[in-house]
PDB file of N, CA and C in Angstrom:
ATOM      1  N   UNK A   1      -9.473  -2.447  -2.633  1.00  0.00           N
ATOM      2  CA  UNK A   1      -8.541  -2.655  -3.722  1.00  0.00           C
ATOM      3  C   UNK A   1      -7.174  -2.093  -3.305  1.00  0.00           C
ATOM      4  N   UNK A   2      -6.327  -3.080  -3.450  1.00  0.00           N
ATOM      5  CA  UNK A   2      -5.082  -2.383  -3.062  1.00  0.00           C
ATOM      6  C   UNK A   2      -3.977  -1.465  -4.142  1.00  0.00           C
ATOM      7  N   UNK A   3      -2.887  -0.813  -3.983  1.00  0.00           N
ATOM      8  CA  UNK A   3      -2.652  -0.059  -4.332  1.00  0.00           C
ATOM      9  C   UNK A   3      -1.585  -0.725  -6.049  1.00  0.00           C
ATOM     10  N   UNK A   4      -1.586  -2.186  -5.658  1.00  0.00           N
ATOM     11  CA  UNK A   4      -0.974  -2.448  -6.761  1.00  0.00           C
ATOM     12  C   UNK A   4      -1.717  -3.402  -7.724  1.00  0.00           C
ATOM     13  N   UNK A   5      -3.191  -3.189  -7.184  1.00  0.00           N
ATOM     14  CA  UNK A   5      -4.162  -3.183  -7.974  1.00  0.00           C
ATOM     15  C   UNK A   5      -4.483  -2.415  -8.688  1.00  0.00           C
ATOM     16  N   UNK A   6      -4.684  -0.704  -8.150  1.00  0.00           N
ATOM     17  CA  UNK A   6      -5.492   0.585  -8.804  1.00  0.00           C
ATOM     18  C   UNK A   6      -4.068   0.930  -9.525  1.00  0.00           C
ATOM     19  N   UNK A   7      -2.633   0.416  -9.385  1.00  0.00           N
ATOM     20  CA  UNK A   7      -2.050   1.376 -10.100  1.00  0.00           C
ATOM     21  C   UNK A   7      -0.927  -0.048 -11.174  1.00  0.00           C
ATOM     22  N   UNK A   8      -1.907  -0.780 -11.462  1.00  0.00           N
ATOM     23  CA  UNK A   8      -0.931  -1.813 -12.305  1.00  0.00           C
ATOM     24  C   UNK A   8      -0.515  -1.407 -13.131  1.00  0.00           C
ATOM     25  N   UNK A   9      -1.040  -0.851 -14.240  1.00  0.00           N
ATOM     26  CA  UNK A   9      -0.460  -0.321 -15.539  1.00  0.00           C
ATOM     27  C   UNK A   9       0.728   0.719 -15.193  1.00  0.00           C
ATOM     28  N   UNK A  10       0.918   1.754 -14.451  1.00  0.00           N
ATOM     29  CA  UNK A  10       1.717   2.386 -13.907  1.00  0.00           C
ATOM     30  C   UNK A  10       3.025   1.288 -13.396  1.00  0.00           C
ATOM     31  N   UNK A  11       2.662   0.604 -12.562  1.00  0.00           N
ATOM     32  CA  UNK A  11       3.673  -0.429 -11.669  1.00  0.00           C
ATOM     33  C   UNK A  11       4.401  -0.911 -13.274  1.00  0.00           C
ATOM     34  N   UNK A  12       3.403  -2.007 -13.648  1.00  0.00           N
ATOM     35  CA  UNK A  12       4.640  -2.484 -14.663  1.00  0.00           C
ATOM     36  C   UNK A  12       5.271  -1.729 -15.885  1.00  0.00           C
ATOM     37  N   UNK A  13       4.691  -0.467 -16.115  1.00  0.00           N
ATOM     38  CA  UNK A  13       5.343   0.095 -17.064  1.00  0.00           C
ATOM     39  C   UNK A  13       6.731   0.674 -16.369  1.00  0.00           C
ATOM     40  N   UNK A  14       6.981   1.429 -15.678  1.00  0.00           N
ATOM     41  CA  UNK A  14       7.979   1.736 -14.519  1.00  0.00           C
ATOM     42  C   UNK A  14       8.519   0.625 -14.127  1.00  0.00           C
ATOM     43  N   UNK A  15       8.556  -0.548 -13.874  1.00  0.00           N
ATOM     44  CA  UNK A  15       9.132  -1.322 -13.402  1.00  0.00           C
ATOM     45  C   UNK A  15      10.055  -2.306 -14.928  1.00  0.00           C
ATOM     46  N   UNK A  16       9.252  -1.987 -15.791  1.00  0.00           N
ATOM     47  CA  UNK A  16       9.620  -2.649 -16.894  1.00  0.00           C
ATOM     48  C   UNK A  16      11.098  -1.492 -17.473  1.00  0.00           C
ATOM     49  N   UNK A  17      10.646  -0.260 -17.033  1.00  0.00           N
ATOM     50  CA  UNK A  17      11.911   0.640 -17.370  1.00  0.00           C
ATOM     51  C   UNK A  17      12.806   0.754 -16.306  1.00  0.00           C
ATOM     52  N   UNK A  18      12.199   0.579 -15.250  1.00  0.00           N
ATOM     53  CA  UNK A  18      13.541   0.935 -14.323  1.00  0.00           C
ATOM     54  C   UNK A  18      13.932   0.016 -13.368  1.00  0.00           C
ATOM     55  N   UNK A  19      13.083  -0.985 -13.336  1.00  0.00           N
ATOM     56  CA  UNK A  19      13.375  -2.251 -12.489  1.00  0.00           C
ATOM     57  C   UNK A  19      12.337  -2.262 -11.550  1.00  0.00           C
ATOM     58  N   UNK A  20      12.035  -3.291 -10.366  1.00  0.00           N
ATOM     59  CA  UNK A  20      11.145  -3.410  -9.515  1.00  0.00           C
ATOM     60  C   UNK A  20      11.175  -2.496  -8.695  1.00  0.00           C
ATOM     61  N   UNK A  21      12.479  -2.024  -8.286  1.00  0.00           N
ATOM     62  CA  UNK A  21      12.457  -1.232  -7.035  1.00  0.00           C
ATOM     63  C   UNK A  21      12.627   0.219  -7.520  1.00  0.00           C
ATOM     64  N   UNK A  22      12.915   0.756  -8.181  1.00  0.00           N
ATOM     65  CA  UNK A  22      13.047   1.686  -8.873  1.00  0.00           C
ATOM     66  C   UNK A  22      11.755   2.042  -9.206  1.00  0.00           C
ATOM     67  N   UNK A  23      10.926   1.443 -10.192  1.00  0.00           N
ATOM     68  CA  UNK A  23       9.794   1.178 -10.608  1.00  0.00           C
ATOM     69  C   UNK A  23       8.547   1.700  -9.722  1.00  0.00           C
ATOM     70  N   UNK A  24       8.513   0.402  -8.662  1.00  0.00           N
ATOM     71  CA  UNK A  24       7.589   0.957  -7.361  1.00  0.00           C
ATOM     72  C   UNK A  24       8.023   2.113  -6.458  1.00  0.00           C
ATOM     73  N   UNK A  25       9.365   2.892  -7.148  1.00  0.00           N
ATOM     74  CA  UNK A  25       9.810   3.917  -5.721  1.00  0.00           C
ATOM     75  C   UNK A  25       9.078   5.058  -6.697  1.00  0.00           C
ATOM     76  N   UNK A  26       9.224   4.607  -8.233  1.00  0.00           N
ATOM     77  CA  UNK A  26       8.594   5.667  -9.210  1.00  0.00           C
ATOM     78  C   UNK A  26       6.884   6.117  -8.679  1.00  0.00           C
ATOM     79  N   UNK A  27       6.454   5.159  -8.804  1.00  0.00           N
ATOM     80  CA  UNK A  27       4.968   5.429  -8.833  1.00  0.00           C
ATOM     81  C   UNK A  27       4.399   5.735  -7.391  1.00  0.00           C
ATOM     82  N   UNK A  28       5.238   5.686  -6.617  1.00  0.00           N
ATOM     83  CA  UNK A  28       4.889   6.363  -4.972  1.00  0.00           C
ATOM     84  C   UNK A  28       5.879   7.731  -4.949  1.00  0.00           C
ATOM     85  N   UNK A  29       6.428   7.858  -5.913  1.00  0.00           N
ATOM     86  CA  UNK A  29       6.823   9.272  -6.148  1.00  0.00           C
ATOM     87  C   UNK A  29       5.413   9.968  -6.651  1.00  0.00           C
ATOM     88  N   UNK A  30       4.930   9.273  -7.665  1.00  0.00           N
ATOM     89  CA  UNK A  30       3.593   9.859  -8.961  1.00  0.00           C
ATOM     90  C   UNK A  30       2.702  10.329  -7.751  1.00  0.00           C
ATOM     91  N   UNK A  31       2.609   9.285  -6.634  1.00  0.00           N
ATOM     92  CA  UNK A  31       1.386   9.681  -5.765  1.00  0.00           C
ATOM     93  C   UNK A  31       1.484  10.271  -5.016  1.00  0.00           C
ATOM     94  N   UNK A  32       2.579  10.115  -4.170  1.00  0.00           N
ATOM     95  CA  UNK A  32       3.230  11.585  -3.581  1.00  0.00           C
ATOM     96  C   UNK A  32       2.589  12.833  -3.906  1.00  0.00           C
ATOM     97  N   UNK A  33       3.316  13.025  -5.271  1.00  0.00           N
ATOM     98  CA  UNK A  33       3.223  14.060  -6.076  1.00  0.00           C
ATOM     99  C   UNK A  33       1.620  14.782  -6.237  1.00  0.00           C
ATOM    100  N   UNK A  34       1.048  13.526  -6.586  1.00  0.00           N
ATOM    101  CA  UNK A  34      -0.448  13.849  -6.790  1.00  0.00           C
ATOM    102  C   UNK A  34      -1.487  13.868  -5.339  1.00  0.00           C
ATOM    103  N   UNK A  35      -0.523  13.993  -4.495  1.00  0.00           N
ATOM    104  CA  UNK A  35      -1.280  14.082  -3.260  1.00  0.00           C
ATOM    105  C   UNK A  35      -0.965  15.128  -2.930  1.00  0.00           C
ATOM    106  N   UNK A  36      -0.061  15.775  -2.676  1.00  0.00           N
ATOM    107  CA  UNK A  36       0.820  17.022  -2.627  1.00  0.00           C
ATOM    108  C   UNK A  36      -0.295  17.742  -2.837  1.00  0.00           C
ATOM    109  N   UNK A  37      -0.488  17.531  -4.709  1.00  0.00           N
ATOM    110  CA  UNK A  37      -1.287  18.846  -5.376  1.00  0.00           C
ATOM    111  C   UNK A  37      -2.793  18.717  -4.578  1.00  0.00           C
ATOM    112  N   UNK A  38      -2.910  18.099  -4.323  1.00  0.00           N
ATOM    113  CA  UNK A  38      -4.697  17.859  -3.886  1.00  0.00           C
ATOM    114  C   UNK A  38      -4.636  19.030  -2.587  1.00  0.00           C
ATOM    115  N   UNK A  39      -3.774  18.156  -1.401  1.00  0.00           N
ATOM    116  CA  UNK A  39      -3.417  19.004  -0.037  1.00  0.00           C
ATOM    117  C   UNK A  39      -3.252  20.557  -0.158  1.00  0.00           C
ATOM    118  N   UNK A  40      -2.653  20.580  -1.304  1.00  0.00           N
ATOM    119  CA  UNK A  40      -1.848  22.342  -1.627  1.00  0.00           C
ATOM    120  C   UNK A  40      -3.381  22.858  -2.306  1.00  0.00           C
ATOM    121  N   UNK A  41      -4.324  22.424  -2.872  1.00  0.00           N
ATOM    122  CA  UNK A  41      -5.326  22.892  -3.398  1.00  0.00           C
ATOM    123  C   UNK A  41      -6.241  22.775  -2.020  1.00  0.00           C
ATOM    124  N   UNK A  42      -6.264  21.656  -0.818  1.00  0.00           N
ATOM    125  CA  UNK A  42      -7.096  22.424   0.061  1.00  0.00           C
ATOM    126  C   UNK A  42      -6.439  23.210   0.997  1.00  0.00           C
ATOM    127  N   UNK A  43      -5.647  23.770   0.699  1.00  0.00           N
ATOM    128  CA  UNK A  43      -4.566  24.854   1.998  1.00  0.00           C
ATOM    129  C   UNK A  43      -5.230  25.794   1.467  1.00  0.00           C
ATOM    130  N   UNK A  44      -5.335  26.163   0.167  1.00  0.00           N
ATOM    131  CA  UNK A  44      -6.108  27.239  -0.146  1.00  0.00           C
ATOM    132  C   UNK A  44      -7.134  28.089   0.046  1.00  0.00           C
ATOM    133  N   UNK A  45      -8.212  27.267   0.599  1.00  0.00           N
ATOM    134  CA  UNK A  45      -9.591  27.149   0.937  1.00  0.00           C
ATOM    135  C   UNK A  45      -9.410  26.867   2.623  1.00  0.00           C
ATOM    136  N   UNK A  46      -8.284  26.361   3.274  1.00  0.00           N
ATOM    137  CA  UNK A  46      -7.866  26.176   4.995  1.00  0.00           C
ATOM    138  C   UNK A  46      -6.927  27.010   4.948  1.00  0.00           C
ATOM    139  N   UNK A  47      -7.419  28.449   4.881  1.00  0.00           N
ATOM    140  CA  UNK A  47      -6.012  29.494   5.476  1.00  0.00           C
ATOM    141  C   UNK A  47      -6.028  29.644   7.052  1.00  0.00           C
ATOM    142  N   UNK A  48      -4.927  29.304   7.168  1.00  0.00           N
ATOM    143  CA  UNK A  48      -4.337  29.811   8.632  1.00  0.00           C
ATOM    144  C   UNK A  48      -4.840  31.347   9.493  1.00  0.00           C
ATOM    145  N   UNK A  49      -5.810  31.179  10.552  1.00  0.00           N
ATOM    146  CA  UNK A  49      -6.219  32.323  10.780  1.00  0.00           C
ATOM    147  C   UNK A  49      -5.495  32.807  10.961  1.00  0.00           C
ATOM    148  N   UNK A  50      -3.718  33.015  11.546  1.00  0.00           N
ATOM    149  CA  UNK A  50      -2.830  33.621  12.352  1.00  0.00           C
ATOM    150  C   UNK A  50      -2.095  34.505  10.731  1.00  0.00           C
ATOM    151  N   UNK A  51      -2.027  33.609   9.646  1.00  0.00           N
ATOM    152  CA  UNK A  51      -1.562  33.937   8.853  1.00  0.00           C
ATOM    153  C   UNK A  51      -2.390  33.503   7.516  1.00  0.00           C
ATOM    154  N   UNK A  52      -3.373  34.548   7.171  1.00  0.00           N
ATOM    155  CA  UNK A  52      -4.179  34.195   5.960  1.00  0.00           C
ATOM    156  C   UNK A  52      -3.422  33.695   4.418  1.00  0.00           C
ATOM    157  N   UNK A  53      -1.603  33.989   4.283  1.00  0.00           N
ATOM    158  CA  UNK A  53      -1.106  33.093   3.004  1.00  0.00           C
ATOM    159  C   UNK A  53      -0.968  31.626   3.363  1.00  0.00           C
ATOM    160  N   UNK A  54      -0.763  31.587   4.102  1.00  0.00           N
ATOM    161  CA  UNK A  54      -0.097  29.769   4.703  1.00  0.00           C
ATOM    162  C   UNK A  54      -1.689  29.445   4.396  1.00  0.00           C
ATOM    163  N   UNK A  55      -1.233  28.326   4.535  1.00  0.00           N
ATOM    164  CA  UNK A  55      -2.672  27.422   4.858  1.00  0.00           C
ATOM    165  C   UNK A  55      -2.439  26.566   6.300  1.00  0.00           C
ATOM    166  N   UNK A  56      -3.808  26.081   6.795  1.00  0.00           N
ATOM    167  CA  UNK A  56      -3.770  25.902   8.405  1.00  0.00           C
ATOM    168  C   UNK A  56      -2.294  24.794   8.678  1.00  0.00           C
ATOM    169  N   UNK A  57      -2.088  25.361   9.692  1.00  0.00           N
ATOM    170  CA  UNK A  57      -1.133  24.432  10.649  1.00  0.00           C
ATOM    171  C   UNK A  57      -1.127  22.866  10.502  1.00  0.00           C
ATOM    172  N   UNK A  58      -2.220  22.137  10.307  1.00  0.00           N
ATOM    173  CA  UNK A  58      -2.198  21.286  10.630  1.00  0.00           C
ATOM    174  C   UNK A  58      -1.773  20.580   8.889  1.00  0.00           C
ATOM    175  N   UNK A  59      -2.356  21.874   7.781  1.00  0.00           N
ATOM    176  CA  UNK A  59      -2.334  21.154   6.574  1.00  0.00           C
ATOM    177  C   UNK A  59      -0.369  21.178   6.585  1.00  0.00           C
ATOM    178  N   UNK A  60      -0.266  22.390   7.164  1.00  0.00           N
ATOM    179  CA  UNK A  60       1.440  22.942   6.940  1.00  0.00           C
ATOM    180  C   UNK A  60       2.327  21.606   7.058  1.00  0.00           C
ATOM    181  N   UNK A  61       1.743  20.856   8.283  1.00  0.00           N
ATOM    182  CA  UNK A  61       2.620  19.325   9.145  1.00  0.00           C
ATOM    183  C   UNK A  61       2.758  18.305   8.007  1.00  0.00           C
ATOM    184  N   UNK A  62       1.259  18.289   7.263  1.00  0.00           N
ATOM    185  CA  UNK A  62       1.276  17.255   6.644  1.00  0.00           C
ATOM    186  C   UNK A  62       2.088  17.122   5.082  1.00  0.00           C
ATOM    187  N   UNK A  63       1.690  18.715   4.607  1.00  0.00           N
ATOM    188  CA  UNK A  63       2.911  18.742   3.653  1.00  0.00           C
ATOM    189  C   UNK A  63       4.310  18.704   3.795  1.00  0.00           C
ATOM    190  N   UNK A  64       4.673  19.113   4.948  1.00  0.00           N
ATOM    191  CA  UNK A  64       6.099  18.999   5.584  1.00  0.00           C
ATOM    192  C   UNK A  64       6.730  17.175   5.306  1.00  0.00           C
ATOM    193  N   UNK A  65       5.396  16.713   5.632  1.00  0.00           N
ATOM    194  CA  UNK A  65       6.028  15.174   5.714  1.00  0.00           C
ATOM    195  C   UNK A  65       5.880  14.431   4.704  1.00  0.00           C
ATOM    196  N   UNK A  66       4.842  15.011   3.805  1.00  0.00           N
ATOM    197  CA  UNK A  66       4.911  14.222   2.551  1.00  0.00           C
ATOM    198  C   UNK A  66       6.094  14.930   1.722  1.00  0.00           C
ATOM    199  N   UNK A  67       6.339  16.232   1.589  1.00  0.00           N
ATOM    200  CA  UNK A  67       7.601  16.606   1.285  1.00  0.00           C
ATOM    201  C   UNK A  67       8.647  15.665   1.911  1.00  0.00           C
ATOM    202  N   UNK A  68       8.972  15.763   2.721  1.00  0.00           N
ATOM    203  CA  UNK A  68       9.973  14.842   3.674  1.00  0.00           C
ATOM    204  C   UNK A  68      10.122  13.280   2.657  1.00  0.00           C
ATOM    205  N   UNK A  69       8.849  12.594   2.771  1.00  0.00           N
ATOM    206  CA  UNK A  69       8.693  11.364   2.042  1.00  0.00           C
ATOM    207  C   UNK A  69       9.396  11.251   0.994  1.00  0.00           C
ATOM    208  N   UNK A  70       9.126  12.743   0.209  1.00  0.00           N
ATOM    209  CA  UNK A  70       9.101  12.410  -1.314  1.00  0.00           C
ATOM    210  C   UNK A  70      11.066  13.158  -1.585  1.00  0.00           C
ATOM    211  N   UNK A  71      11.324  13.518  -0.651  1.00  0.00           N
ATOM    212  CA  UNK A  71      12.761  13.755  -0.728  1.00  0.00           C
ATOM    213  C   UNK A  71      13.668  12.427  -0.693  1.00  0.00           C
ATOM    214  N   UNK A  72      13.184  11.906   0.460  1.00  0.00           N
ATOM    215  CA  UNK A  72      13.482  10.568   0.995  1.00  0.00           C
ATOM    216  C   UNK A  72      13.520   9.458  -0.092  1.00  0.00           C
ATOM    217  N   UNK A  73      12.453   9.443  -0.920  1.00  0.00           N
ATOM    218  CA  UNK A  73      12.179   8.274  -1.667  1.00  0.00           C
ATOM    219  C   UNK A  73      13.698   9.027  -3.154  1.00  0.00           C
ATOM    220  N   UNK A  74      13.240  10.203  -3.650  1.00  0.00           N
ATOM    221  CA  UNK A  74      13.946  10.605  -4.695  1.00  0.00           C
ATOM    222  C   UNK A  74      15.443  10.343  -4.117  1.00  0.00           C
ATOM    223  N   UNK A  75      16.226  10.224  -3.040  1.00  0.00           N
ATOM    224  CA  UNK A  75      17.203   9.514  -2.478  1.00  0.00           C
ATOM    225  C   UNK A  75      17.765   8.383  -2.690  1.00  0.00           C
ATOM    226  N   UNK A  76      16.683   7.517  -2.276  1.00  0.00           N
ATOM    227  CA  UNK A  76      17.038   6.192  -2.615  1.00  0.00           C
ATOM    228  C   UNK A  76      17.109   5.638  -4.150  1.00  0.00           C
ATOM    229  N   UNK A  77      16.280   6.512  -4.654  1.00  0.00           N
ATOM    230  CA  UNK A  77      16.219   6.465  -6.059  1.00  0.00           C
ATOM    231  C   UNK A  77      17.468   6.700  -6.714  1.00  0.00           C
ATOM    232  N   UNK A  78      18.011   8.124  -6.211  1.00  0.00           N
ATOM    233  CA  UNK A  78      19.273   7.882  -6.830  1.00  0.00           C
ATOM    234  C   UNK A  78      20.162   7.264  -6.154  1.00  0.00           C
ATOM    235  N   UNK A  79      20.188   6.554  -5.035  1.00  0.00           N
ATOM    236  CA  UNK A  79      21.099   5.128  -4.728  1.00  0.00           C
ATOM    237  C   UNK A  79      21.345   4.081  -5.302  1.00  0.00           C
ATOM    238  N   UNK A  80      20.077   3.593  -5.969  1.00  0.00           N
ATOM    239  CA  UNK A  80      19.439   2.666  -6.459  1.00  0.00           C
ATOM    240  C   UNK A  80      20.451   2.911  -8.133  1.00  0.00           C
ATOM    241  N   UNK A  81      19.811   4.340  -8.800  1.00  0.00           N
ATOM    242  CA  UNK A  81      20.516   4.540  -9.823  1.00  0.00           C
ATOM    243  C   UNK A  81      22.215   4.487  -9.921  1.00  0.00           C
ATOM    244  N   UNK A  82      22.739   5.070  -8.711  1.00  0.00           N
ATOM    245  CA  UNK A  82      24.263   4.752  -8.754  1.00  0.00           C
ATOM    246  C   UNK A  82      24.737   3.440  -8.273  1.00  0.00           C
ATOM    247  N   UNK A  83      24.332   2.851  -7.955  1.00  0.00           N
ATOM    248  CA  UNK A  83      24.544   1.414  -7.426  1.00  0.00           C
ATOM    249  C   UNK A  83      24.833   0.634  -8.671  1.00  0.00           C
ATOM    250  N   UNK A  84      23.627   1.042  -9.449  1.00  0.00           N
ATOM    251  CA  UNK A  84      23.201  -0.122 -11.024  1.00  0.00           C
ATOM    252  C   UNK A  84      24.554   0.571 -11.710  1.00  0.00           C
ATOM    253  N   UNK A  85      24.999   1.886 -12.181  1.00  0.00           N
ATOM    254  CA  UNK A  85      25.406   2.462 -12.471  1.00  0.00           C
ATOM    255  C   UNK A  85      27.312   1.839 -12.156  1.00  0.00           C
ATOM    256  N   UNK A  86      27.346   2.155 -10.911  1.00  0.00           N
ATOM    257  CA  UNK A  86      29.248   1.244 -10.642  1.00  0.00           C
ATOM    258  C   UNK A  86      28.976  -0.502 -10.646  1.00  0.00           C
ATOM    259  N   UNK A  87      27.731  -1.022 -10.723  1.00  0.00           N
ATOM    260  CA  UNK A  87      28.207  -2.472 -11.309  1.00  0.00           C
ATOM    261  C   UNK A  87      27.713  -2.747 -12.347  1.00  0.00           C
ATOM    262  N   UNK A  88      28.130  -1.578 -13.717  1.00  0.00           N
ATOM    263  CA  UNK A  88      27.624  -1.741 -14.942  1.00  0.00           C
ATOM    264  C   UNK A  88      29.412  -1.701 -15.291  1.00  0.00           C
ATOM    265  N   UNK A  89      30.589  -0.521 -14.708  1.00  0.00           N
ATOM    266  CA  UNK A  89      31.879  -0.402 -14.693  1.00  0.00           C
ATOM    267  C   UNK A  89      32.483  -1.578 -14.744  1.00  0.00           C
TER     268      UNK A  89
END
């Protein structure tokens, strides 16, 4: 099942408020987000032997980049928003 299958109701409600692209940048923000928390809940339980607060190295990379992602996407988002925004002027 693909992803704009499991998350239709999400897609068109977001898309119905903020447009298509906006919309779909929303709900890969939501999952982002909700992936984040999952990863950060197993860092907890994978502490870093070198450093028992961190969680392991390898979880450290992957939050780094889904952070990264989710900076990235909230970016374009507000591109997207100022764009709509000076050809509303």
């Amino acid at each position: 099942m693909s992803v704009f299958d499991e998350k239709r109701t999400e897609l068109e409600r977001f898309e119905f408020m903020m447009g298509v692209e906006r919309g779909r940048l929303a709900v890969a923000l939501d999952l982002l987000t909700d992936s984040l928390i999952l990863v950060g809940q197993h860092g907890v339980y994978c502490a870093s032997s070198r450093n028992p607060a961190k969680p392991a190295l390898d979880l450290q990379a992957v939050l780094a980049g889904m952070e990264g992602a989710k900076a990235l996407i909230q970016s374009v988002m507000e591109e997207l928003r100022a764009q709509k925004a000076g050809n509303r002027e």
